[in-house]
Structures are given as C-alpha cells and as structure tokens.
PDB file of N, CA and C in Angstrom:
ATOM      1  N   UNK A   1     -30.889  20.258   0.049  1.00  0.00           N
ATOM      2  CA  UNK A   1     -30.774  18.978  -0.625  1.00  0.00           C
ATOM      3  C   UNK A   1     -31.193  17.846   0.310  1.00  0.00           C
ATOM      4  N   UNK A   2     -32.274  16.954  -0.441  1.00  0.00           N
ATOM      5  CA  UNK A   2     -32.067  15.670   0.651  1.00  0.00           C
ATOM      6  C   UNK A   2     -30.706  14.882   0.923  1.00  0.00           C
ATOM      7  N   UNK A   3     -30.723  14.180   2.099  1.00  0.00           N
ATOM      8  CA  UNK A   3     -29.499  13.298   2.106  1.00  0.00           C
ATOM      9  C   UNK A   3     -28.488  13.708   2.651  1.00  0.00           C
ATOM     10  N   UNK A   4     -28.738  15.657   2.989  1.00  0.00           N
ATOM     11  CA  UNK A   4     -27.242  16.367   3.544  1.00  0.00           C
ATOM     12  C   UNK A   4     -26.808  16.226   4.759  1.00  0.00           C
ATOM     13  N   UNK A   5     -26.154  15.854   5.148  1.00  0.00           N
ATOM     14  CA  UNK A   5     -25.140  15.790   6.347  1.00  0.00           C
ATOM     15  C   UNK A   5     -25.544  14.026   6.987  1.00  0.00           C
ATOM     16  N   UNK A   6     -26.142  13.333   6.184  1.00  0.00           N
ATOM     17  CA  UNK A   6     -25.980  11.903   6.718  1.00  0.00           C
ATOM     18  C   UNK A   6     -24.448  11.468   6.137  1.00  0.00           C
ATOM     19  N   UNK A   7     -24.157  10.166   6.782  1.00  0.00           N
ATOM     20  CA  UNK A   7     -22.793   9.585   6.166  1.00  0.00           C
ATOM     21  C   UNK A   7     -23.226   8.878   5.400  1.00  0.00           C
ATOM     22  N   UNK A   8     -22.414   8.155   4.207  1.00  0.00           N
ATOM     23  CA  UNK A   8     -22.489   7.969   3.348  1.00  0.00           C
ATOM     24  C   UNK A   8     -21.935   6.056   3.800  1.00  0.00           C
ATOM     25  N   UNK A   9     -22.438   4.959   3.141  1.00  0.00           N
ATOM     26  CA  UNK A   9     -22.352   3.361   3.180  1.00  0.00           C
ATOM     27  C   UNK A   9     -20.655   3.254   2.619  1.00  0.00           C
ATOM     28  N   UNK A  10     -20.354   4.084   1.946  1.00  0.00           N
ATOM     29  CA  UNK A  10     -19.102   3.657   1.023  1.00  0.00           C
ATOM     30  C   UNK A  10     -18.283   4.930   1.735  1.00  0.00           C
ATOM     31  N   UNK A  11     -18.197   5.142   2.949  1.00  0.00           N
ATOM     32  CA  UNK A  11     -17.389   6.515   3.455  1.00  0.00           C
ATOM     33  C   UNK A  11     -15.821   5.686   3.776  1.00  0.00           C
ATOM     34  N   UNK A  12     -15.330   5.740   2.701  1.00  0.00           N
ATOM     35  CA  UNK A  12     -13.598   4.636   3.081  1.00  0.00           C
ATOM     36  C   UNK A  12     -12.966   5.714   3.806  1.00  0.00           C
ATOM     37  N   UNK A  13     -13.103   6.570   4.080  1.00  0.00           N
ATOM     38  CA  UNK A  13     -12.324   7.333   5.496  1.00  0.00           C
ATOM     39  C   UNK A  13     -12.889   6.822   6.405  1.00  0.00           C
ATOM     40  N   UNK A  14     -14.246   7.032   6.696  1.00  0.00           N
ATOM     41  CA  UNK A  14     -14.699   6.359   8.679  1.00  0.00           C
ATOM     42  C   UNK A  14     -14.458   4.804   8.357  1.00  0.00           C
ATOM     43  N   UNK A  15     -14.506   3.887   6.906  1.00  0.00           N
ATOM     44  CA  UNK A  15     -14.130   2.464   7.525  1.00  0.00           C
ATOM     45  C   UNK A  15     -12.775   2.513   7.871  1.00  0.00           C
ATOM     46  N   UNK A  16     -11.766   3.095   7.520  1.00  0.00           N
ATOM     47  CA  UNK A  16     -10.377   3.149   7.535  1.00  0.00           C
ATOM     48  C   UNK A  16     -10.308   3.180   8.965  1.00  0.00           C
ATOM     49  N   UNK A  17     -10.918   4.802   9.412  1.00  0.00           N
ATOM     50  CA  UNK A  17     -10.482   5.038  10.663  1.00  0.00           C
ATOM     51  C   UNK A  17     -10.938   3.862  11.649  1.00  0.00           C
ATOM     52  N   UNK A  18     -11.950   3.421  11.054  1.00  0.00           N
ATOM     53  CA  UNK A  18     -12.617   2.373  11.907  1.00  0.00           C
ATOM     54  C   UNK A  18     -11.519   1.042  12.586  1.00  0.00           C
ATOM     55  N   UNK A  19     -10.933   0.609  11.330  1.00  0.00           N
ATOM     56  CA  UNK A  19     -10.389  -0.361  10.880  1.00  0.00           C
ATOM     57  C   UNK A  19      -8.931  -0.282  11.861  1.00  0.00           C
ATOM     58  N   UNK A  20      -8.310   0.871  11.872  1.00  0.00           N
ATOM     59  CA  UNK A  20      -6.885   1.337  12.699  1.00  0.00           C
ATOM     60  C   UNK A  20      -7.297   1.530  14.231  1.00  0.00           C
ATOM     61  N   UNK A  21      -8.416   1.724  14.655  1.00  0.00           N
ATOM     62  CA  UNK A  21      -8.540   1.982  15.524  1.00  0.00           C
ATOM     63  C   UNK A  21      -8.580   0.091  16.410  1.00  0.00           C
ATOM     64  N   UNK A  22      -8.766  -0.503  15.368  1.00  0.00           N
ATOM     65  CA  UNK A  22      -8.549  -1.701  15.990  1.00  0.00           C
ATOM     66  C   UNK A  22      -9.024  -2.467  17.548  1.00  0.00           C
ATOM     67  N   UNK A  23      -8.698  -3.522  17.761  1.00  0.00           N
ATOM     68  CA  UNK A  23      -9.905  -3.997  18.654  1.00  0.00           C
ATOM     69  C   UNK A  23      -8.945  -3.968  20.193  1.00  0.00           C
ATOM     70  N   UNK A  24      -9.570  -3.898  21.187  1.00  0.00           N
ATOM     71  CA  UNK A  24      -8.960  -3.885  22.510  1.00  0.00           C
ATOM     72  C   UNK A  24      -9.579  -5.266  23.037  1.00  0.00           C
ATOM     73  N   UNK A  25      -8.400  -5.495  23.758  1.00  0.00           N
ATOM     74  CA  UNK A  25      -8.886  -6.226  24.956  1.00  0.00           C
ATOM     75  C   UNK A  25      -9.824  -6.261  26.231  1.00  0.00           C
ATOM     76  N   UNK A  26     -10.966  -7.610  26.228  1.00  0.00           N
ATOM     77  CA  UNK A  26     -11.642  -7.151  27.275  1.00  0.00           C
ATOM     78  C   UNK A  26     -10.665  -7.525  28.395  1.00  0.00           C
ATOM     79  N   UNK A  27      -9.627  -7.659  28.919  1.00  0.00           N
ATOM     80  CA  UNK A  27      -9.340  -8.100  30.172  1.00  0.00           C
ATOM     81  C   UNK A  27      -8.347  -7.076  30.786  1.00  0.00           C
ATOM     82  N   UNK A  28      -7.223  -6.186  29.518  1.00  0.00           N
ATOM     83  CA  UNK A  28      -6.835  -5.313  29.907  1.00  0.00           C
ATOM     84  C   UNK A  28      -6.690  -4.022  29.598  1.00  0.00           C
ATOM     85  N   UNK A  29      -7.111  -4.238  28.074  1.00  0.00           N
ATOM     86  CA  UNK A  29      -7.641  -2.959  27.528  1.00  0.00           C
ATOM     87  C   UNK A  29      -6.650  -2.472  26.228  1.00  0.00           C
ATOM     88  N   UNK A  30      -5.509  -3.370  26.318  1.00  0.00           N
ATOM     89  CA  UNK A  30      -4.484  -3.118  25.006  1.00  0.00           C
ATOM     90  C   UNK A  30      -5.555  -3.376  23.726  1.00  0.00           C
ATOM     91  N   UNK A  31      -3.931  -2.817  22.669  1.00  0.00           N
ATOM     92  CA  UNK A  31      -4.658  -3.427  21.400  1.00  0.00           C
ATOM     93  C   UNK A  31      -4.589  -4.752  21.170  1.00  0.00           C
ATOM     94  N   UNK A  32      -5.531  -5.591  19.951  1.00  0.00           N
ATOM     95  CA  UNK A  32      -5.385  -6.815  20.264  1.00  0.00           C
ATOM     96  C   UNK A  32      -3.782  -7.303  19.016  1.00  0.00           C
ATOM     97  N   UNK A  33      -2.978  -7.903  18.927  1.00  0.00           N
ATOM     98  CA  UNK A  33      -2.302  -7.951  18.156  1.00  0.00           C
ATOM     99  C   UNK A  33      -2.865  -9.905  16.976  1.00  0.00           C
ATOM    100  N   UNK A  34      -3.393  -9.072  16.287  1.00  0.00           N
ATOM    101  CA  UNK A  34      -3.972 -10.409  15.406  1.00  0.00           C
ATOM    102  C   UNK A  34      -2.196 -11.334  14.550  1.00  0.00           C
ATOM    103  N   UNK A  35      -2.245 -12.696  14.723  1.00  0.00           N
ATOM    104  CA  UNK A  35      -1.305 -13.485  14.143  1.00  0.00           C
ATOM    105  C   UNK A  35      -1.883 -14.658  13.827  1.00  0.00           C
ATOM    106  N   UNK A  36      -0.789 -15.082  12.293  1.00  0.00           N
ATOM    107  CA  UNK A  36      -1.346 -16.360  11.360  1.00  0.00           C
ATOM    108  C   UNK A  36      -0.683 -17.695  11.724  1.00  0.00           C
ATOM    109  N   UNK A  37      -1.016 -18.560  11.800  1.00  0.00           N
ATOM    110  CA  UNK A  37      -0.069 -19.521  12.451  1.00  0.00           C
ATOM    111  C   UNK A  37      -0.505 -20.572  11.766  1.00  0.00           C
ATOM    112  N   UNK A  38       0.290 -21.734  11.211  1.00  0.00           N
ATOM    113  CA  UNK A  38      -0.409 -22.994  11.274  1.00  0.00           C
ATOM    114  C   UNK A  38      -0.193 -24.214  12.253  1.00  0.00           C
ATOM    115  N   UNK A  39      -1.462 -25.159  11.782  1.00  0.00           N
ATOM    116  CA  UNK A  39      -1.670 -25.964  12.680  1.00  0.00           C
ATOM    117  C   UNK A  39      -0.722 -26.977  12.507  1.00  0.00           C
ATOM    118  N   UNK A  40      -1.081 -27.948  13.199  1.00  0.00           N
ATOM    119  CA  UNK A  40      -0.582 -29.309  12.622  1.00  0.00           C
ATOM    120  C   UNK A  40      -0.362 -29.907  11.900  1.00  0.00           C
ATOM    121  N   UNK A  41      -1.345 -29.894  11.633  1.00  0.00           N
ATOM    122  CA  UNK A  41      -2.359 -29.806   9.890  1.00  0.00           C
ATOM    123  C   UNK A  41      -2.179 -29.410   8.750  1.00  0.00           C
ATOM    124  N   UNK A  42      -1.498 -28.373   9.046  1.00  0.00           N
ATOM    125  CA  UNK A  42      -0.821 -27.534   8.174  1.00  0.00           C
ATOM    126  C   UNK A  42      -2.114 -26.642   7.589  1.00  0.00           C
ATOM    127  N   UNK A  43      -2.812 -26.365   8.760  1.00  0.00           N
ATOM    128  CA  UNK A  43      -4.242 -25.413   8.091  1.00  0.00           C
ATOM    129  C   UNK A  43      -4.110 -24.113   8.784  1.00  0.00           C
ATOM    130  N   UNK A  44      -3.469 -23.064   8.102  1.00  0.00           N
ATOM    131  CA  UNK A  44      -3.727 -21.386   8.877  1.00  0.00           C
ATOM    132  C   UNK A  44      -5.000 -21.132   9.363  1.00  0.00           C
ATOM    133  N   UNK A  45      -4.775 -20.356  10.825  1.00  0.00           N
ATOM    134  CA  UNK A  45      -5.197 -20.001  11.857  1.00  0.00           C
ATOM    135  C   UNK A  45      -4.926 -18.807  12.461  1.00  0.00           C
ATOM    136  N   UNK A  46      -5.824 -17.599  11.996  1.00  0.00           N
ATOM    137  CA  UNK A  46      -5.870 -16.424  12.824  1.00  0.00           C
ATOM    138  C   UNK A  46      -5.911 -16.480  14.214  1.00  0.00           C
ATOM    139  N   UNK A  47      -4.790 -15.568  14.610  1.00  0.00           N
ATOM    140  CA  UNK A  47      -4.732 -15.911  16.264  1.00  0.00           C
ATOM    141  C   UNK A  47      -5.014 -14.692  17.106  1.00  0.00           C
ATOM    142  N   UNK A  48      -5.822 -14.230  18.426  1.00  0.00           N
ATOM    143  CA  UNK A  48      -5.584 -12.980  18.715  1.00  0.00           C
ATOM    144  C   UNK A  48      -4.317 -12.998  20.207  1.00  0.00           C
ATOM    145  N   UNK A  49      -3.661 -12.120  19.712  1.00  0.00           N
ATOM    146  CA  UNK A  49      -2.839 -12.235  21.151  1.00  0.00           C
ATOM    147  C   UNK A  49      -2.481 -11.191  21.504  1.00  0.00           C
ATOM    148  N   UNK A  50      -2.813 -11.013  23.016  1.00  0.00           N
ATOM    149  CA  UNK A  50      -2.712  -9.722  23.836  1.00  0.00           C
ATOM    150  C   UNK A  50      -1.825 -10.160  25.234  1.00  0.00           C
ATOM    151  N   UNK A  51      -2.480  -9.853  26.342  1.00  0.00           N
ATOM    152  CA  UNK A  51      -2.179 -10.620  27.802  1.00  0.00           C
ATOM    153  C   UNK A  51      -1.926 -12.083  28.401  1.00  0.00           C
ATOM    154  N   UNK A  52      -2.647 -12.869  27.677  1.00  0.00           N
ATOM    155  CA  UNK A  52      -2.245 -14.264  28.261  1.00  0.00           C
ATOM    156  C   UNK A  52      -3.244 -15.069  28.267  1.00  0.00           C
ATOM    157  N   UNK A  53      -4.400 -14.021  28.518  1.00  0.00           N
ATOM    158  CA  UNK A  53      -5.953 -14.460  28.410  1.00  0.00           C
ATOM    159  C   UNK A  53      -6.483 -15.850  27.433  1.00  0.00           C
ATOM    160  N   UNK A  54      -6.546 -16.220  27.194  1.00  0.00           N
ATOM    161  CA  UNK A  54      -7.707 -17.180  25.954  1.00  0.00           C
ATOM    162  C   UNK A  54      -8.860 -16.349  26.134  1.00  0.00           C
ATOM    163  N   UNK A  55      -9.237 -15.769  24.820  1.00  0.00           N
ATOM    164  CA  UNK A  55     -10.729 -15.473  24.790  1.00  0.00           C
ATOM    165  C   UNK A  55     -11.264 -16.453  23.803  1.00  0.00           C
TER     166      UNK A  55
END
C-alpha cells in the first residue's frame, strides 16, 4: 500500500505524547511549570516559571 508506515498529520497519540512531555528549561533542565496571572490591568498573562531565571 502507498502511505505505509509514514505517521499520520492527525496522529492524537504522538500530539498527546508530545504535549505531556512538556517543555524544559534552558538553564536547568526542569519542567517548565506554565501559570495565569493577571495584571494590573486586569489583563491575563501566561507565565512560565521554573528556577528564577526570566527567559
């Protein structure tokens, strides 16, 4: 068959796994822990927080 053993655009298992495997830190290598916060402003703001770093 053509097409056999490529992955597939809509494979929701490898985005899943993708997705949990989640992002590390470049400075120490944890996971990154993503948080919503608002401003002043009162305008939400995805935050990443790991080590102490500002990236």
């Amino acid at each position: 068959m053509a097409g056999e053993g490529k992955k597939s655009k809509t494979n929701v298992a490898a985005r899943q796994e993708a997705k949990a495997a989640g992002q590390k830190c470049r400075y120490c290598g944890k996971k990154v822990e993503v948080v919503m916060t608002l401003t002043a402003t009162g305008r939400k703001q995805m935050v990443r927080k790991c080590c102490g770093a500002s990236a």
